[in-house]
Each structure stands twice: as C-alpha cells, then as structure tokens.
PDB file of N, CA and C in Angstrom:
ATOM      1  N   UNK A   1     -37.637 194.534 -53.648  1.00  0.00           N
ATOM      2  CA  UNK A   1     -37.342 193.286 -54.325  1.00  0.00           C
ATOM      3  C   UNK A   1     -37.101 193.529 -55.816  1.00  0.00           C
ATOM      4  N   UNK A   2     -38.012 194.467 -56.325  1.00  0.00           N
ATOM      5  CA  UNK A   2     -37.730 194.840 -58.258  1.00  0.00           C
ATOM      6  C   UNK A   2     -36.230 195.418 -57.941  1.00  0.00           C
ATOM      7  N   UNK A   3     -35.824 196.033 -57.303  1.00  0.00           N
ATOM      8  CA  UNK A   3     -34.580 196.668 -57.552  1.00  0.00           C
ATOM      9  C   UNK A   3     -33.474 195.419 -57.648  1.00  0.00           C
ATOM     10  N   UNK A   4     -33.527 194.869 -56.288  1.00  0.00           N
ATOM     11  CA  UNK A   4     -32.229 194.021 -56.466  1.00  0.00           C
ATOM     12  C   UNK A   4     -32.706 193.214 -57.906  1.00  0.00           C
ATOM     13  N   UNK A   5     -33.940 192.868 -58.080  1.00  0.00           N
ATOM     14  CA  UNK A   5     -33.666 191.855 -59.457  1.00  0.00           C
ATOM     15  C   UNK A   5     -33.423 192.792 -60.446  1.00  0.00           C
ATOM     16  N   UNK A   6     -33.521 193.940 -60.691  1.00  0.00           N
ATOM     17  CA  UNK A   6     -33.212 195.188 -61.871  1.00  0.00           C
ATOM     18  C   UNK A   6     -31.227 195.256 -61.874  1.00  0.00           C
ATOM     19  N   UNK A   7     -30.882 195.006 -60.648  1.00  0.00           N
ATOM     20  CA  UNK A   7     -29.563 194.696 -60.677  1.00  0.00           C
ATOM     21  C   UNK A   7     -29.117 194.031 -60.890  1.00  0.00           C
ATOM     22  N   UNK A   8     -29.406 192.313 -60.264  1.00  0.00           N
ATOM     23  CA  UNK A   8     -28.836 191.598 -61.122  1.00  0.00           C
ATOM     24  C   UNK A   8     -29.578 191.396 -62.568  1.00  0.00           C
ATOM     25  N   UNK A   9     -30.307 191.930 -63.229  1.00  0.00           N
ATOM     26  CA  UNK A   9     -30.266 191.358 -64.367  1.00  0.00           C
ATOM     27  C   UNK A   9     -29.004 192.225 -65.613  1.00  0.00           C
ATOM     28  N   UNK A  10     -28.296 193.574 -64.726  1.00  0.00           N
ATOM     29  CA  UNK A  10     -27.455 194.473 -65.418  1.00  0.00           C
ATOM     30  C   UNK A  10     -26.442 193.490 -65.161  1.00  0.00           C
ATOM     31  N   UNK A  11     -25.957 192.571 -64.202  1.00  0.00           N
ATOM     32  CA  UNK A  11     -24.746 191.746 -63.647  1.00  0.00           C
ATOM     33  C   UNK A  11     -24.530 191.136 -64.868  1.00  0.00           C
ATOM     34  N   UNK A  12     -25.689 190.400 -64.848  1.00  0.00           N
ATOM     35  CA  UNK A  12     -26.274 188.956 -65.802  1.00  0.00           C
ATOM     36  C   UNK A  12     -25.677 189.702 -67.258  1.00  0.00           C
ATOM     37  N   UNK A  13     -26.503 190.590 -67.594  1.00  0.00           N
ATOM     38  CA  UNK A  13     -26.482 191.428 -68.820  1.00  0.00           C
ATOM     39  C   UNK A  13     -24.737 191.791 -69.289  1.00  0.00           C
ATOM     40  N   UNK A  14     -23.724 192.814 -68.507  1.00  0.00           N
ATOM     41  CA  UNK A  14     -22.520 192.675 -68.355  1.00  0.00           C
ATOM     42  C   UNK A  14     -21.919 191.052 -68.646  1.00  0.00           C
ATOM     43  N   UNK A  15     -22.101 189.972 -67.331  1.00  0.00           N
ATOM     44  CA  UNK A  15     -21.533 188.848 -68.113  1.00  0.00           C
ATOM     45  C   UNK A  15     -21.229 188.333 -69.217  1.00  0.00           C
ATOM     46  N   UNK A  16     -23.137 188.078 -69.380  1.00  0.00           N
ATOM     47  CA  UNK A  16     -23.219 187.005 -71.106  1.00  0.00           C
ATOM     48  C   UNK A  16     -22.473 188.353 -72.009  1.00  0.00           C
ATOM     49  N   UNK A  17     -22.361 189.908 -71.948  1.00  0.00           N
ATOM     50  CA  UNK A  17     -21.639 190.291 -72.999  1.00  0.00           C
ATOM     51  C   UNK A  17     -19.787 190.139 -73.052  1.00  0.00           C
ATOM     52  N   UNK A  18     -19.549 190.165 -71.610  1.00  0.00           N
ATOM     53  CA  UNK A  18     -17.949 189.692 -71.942  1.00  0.00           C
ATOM     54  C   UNK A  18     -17.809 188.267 -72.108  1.00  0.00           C
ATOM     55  N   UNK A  19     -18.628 187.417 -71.761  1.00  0.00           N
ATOM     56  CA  UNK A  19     -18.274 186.151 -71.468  1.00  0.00           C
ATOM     57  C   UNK A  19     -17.562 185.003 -70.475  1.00  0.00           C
ATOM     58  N   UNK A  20     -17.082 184.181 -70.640  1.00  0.00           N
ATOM     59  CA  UNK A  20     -16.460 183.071 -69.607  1.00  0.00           C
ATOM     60  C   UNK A  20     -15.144 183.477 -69.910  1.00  0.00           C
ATOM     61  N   UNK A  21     -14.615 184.202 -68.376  1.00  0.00           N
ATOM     62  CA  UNK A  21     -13.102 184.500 -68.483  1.00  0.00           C
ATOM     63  C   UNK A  21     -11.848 183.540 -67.625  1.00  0.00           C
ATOM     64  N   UNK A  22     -12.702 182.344 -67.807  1.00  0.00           N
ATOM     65  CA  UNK A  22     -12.128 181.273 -66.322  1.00  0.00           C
ATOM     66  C   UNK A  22     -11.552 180.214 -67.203  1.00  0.00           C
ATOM     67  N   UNK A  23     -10.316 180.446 -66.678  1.00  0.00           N
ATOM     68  CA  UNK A  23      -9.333 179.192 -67.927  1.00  0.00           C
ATOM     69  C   UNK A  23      -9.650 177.666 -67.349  1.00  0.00           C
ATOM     70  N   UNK A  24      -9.381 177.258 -68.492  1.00  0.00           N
ATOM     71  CA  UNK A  24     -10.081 175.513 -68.021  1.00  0.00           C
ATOM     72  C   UNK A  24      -8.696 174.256 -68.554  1.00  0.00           C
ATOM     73  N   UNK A  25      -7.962 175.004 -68.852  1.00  0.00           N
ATOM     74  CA  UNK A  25      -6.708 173.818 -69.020  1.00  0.00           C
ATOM     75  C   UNK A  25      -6.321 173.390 -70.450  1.00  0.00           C
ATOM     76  N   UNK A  26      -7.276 174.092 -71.264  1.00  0.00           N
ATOM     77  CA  UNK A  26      -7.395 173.767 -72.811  1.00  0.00           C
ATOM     78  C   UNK A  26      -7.350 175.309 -73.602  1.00  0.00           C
ATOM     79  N   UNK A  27      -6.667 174.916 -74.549  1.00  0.00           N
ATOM     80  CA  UNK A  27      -5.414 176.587 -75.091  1.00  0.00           C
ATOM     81  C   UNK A  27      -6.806 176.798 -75.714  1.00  0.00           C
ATOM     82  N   UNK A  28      -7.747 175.997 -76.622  1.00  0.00           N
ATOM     83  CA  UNK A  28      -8.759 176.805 -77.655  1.00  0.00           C
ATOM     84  C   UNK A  28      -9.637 177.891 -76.651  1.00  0.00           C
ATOM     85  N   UNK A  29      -9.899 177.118 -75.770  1.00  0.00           N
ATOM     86  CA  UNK A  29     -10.752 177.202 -74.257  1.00  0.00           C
ATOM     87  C   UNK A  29      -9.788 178.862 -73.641  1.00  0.00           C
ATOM     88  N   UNK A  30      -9.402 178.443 -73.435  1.00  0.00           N
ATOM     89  CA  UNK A  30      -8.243 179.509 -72.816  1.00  0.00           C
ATOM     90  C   UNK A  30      -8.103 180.589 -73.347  1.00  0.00           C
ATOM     91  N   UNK A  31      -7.633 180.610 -74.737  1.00  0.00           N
ATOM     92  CA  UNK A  31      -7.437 181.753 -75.828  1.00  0.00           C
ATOM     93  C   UNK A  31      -8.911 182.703 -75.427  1.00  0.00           C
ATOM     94  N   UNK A  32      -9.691 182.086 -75.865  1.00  0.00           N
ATOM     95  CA  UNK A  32     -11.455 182.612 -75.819  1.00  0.00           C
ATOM     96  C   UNK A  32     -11.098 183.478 -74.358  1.00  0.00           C
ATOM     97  N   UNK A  33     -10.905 182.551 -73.002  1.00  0.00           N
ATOM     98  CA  UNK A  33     -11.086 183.344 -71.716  1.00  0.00           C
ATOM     99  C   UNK A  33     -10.286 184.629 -71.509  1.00  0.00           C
ATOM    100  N   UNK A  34      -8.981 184.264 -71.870  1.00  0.00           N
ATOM    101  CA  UNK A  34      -8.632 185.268 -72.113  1.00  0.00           C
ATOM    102  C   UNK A  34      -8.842 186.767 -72.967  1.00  0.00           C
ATOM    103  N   UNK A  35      -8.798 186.521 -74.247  1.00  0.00           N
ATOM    104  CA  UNK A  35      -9.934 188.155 -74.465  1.00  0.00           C
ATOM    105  C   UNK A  35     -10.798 188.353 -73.908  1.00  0.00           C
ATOM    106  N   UNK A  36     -11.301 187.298 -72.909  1.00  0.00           N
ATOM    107  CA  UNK A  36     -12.444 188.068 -72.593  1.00  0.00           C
ATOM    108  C   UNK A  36     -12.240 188.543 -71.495  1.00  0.00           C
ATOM    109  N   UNK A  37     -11.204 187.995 -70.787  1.00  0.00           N
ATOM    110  CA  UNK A  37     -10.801 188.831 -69.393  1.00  0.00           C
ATOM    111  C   UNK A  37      -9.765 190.172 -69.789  1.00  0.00           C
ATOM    112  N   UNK A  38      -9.139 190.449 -71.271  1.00  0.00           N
ATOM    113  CA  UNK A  38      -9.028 191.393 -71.560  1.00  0.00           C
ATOM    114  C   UNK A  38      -9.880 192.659 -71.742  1.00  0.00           C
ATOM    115  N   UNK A  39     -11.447 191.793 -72.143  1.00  0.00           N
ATOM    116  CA  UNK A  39     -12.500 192.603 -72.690  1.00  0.00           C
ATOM    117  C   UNK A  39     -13.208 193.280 -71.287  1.00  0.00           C
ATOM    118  N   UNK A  40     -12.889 192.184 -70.184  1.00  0.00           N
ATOM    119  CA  UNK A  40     -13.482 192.650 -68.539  1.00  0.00           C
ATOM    120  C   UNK A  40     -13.030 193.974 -67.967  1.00  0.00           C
ATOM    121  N   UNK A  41     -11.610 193.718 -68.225  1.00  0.00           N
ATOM    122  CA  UNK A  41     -10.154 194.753 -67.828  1.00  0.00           C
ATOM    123  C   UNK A  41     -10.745 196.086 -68.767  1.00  0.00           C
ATOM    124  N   UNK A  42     -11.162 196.556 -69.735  1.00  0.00           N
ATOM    125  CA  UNK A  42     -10.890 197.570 -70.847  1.00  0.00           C
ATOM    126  C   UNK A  42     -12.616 197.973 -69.908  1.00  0.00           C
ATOM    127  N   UNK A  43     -13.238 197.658 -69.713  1.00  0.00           N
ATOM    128  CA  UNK A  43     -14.346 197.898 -68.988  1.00  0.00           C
ATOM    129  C   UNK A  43     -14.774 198.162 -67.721  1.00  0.00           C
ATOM    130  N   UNK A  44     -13.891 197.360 -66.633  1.00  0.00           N
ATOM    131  CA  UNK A  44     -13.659 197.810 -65.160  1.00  0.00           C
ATOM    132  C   UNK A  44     -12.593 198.922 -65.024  1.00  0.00           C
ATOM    133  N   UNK A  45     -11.590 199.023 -65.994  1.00  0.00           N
ATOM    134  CA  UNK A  45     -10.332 200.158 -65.587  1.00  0.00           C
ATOM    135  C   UNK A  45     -11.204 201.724 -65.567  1.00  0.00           C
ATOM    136  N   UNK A  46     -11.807 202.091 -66.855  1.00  0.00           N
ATOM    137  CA  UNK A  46     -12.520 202.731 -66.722  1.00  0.00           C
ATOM    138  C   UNK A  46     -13.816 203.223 -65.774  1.00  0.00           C
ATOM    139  N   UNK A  47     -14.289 202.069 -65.409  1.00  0.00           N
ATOM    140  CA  UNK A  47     -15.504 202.620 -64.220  1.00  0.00           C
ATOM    141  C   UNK A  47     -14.800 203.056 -63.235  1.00  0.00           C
ATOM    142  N   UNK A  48     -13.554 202.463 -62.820  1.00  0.00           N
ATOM    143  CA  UNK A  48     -13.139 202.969 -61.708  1.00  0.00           C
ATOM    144  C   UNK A  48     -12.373 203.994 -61.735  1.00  0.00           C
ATOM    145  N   UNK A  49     -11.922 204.480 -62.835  1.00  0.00           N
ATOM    146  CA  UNK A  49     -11.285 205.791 -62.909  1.00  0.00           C
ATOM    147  C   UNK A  49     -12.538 207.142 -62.790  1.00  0.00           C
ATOM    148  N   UNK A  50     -13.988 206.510 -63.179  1.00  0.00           N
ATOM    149  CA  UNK A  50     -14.816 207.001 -63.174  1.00  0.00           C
ATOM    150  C   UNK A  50     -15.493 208.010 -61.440  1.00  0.00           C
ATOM    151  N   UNK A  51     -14.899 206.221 -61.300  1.00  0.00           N
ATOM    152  CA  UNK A  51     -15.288 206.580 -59.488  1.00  0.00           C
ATOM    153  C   UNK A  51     -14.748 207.614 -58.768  1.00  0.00           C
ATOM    154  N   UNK A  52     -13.711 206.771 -59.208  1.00  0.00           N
ATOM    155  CA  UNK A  52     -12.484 207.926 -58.305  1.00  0.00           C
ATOM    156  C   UNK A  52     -12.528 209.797 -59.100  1.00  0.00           C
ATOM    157  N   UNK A  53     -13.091 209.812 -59.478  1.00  0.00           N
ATOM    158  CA  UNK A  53     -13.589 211.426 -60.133  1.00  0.00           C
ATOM    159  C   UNK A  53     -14.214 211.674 -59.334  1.00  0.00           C
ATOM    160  N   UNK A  54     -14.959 210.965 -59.792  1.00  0.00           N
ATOM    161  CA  UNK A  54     -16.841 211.279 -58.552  1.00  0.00           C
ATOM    162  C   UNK A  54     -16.078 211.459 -57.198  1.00  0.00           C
ATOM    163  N   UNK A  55     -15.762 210.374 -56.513  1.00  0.00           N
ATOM    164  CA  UNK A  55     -14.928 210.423 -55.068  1.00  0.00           C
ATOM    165  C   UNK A  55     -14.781 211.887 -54.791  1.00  0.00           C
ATOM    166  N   UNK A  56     -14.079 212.860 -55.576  1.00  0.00           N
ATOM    167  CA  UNK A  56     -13.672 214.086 -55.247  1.00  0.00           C
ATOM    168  C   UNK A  56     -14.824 214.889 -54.920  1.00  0.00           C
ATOM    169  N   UNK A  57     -16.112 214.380 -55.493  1.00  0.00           N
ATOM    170  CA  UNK A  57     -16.982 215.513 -55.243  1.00  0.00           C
ATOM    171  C   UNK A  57     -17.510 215.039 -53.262  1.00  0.00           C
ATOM    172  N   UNK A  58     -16.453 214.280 -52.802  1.00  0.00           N
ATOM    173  CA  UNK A  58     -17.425 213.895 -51.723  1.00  0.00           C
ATOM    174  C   UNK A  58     -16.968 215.549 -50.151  1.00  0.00           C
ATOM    175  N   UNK A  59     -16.064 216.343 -51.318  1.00  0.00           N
ATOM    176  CA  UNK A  59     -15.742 217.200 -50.259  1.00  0.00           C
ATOM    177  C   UNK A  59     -16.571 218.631 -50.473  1.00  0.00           C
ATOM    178  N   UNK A  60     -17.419 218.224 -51.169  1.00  0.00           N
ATOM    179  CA  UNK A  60     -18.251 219.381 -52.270  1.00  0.00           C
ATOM    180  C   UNK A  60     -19.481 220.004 -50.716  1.00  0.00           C
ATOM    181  N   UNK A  61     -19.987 221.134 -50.986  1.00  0.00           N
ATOM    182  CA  UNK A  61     -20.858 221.280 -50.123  1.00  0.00           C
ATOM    183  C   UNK A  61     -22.347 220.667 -50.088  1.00  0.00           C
ATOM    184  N   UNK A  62     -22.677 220.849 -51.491  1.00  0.00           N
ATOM    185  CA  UNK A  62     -23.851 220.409 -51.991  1.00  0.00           C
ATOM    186  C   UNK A  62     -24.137 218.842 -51.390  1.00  0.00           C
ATOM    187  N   UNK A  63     -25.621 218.982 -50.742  1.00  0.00           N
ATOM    188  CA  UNK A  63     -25.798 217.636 -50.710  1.00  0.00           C
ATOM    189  C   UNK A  63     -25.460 216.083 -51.714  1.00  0.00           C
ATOM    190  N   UNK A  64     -26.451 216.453 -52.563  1.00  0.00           N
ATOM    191  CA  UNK A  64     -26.115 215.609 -53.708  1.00  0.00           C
ATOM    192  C   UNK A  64     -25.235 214.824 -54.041  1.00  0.00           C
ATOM    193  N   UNK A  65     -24.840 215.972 -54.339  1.00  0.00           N
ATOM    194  CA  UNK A  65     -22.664 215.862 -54.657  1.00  0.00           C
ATOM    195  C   UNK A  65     -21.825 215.103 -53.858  1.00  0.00           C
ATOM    196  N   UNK A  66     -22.098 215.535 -52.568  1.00  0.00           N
ATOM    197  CA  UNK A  66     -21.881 215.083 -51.194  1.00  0.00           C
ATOM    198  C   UNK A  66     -21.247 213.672 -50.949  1.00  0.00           C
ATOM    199  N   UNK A  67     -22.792 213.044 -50.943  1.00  0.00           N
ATOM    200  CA  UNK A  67     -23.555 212.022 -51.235  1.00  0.00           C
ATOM    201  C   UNK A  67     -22.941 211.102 -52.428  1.00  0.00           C
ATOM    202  N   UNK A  68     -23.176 211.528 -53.362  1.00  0.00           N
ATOM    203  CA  UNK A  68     -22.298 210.861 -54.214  1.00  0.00           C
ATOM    204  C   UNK A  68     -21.069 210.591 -54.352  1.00  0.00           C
ATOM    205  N   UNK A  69     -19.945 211.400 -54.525  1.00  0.00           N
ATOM    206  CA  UNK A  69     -18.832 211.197 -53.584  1.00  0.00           C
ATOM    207  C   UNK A  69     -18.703 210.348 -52.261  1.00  0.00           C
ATOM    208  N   UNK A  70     -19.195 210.996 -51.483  1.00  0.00           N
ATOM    209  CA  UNK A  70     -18.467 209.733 -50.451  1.00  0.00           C
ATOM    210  C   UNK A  70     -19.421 207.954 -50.894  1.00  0.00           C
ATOM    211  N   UNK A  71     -20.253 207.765 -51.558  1.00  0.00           N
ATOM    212  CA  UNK A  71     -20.767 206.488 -52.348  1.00  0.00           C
ATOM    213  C   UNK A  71     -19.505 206.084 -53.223  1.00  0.00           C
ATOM    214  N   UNK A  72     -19.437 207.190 -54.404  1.00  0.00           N
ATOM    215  CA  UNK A  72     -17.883 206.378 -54.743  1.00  0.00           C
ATOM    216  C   UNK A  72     -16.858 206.353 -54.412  1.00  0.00           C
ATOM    217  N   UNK A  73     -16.623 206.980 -53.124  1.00  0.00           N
ATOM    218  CA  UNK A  73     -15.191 206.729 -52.299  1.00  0.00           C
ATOM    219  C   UNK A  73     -15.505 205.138 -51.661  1.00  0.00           C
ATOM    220  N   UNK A  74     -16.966 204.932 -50.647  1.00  0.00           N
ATOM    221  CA  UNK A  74     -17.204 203.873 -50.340  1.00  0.00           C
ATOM    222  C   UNK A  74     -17.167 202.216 -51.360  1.00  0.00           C
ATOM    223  N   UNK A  75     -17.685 202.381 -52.597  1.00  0.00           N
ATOM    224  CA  UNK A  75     -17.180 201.824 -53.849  1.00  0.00           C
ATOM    225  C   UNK A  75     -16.136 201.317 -53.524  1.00  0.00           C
ATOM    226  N   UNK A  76     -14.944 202.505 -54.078  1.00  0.00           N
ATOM    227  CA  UNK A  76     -13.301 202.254 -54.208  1.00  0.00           C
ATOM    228  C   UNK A  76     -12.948 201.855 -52.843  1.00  0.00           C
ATOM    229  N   UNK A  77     -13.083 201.852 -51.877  1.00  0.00           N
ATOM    230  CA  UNK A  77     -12.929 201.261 -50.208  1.00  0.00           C
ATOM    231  C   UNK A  77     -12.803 199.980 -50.412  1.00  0.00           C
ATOM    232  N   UNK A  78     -14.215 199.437 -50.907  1.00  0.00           N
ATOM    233  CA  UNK A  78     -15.063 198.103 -50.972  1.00  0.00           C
ATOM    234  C   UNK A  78     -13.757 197.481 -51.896  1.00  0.00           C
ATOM    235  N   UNK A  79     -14.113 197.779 -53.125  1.00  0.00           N
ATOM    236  CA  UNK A  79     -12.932 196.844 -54.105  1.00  0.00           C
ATOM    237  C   UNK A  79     -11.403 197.101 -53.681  1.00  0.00           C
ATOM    238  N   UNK A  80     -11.049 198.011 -52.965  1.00  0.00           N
ATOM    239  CA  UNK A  80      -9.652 198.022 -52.554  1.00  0.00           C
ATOM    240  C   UNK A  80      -9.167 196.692 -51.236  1.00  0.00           C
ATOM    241  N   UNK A  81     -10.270 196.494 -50.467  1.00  0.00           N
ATOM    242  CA  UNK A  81     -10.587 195.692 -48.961  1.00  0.00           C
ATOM    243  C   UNK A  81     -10.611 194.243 -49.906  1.00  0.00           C
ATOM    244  N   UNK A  82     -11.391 194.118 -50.916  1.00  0.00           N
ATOM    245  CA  UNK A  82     -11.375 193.204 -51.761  1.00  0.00           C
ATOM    246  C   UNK A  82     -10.355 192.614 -52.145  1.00  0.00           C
ATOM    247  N   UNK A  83      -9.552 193.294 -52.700  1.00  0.00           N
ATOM    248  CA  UNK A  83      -8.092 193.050 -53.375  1.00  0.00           C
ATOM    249  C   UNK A  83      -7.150 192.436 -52.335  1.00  0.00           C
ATOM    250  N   UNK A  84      -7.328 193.680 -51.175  1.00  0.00           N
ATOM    251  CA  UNK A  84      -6.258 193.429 -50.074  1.00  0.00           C
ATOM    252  C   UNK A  84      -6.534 192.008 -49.484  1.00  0.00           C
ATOM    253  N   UNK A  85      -7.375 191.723 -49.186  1.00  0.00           N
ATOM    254  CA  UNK A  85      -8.051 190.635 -48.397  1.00  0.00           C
ATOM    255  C   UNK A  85      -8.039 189.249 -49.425  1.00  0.00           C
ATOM    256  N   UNK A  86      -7.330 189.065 -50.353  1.00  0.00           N
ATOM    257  CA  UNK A  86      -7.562 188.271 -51.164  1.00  0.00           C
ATOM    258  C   UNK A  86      -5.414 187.994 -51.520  1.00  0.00           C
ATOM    259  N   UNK A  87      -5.643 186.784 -51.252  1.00  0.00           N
ATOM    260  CA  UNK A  87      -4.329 186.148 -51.170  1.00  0.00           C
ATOM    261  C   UNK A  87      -3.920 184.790 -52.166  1.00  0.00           C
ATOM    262  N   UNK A  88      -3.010 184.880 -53.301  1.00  0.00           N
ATOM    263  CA  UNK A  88      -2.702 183.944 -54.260  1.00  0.00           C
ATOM    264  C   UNK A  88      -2.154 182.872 -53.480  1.00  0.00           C
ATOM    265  N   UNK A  89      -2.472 181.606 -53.392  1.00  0.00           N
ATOM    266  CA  UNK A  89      -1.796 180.518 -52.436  1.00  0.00           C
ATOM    267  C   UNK A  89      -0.800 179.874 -53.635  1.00  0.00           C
TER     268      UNK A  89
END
C-alpha cells in the first residue's frame, strides 16, 4: 500500500510542476495550457527515448539487465497500445 501511495504522490508531484494542460475555450486560459503541454512534451520525449535505450538491454545475458529491458520494452508496448487504441472523433 506505501508503494502505490509513494507513486502517486511522484504523479501528483510531476503534475502541480507542469500544470493544467487542458484548454478551456479562453486564449489567457489556453496560452497558460499550452506551455504547459509544451513543458509535458520536453519531459515525456525524453523518458521515452530513455526507455527505449534501456529496452536494448532486454537481450543482455545478465539477469538484471534482462529484467530491465524487457520492463522498458513492456513500458514502450503499454504507451504505444495506448496511442493506437485511442481515436480523434
């Protein structure tokens, strides 16, 4: 139970620092969401380039390594299934 709340409080923590990136119909409003969904972007591009490094070690012999790798291949799976599965109406 400490773990999952140790996680979300890093979620929580991440949020309140980029902020509300959800446009609301009003340009002052808007302007704001926007850097901050710029500020989201300059922060997720990187973790996941991160991943996909790691990913490579999932062909490594070493347990560890192993292990870790195929975690961030499973990662990049997850948010790719995400993307795909998600349709602009």
């Amino acid at each position: 139970m400490d773990k999952n709340k140790k996680e979300y409080s890093k979620l929580e923590a991440v949020k309140s620092i980029i902020g509300n990136f959800e446009s609301v119909g009003e340009t002052y409003a808007d302007n704001e969401s926007y850097d901050n969904l710029v500020e989201l972007k300059n922060i997720i591009i990187p973790i996941i380039e991160d991943l996909r490094e790691e990913s490579i070690n999932s062909t490594r012999a070493e347990y560890s390594m192993h292990e870790s790798g195929k975690l961030a291949y499973k990662i990049l799976a997850d948010i790719r299934e995400l993307i795909e599965d998600y349709e602009i109406k």
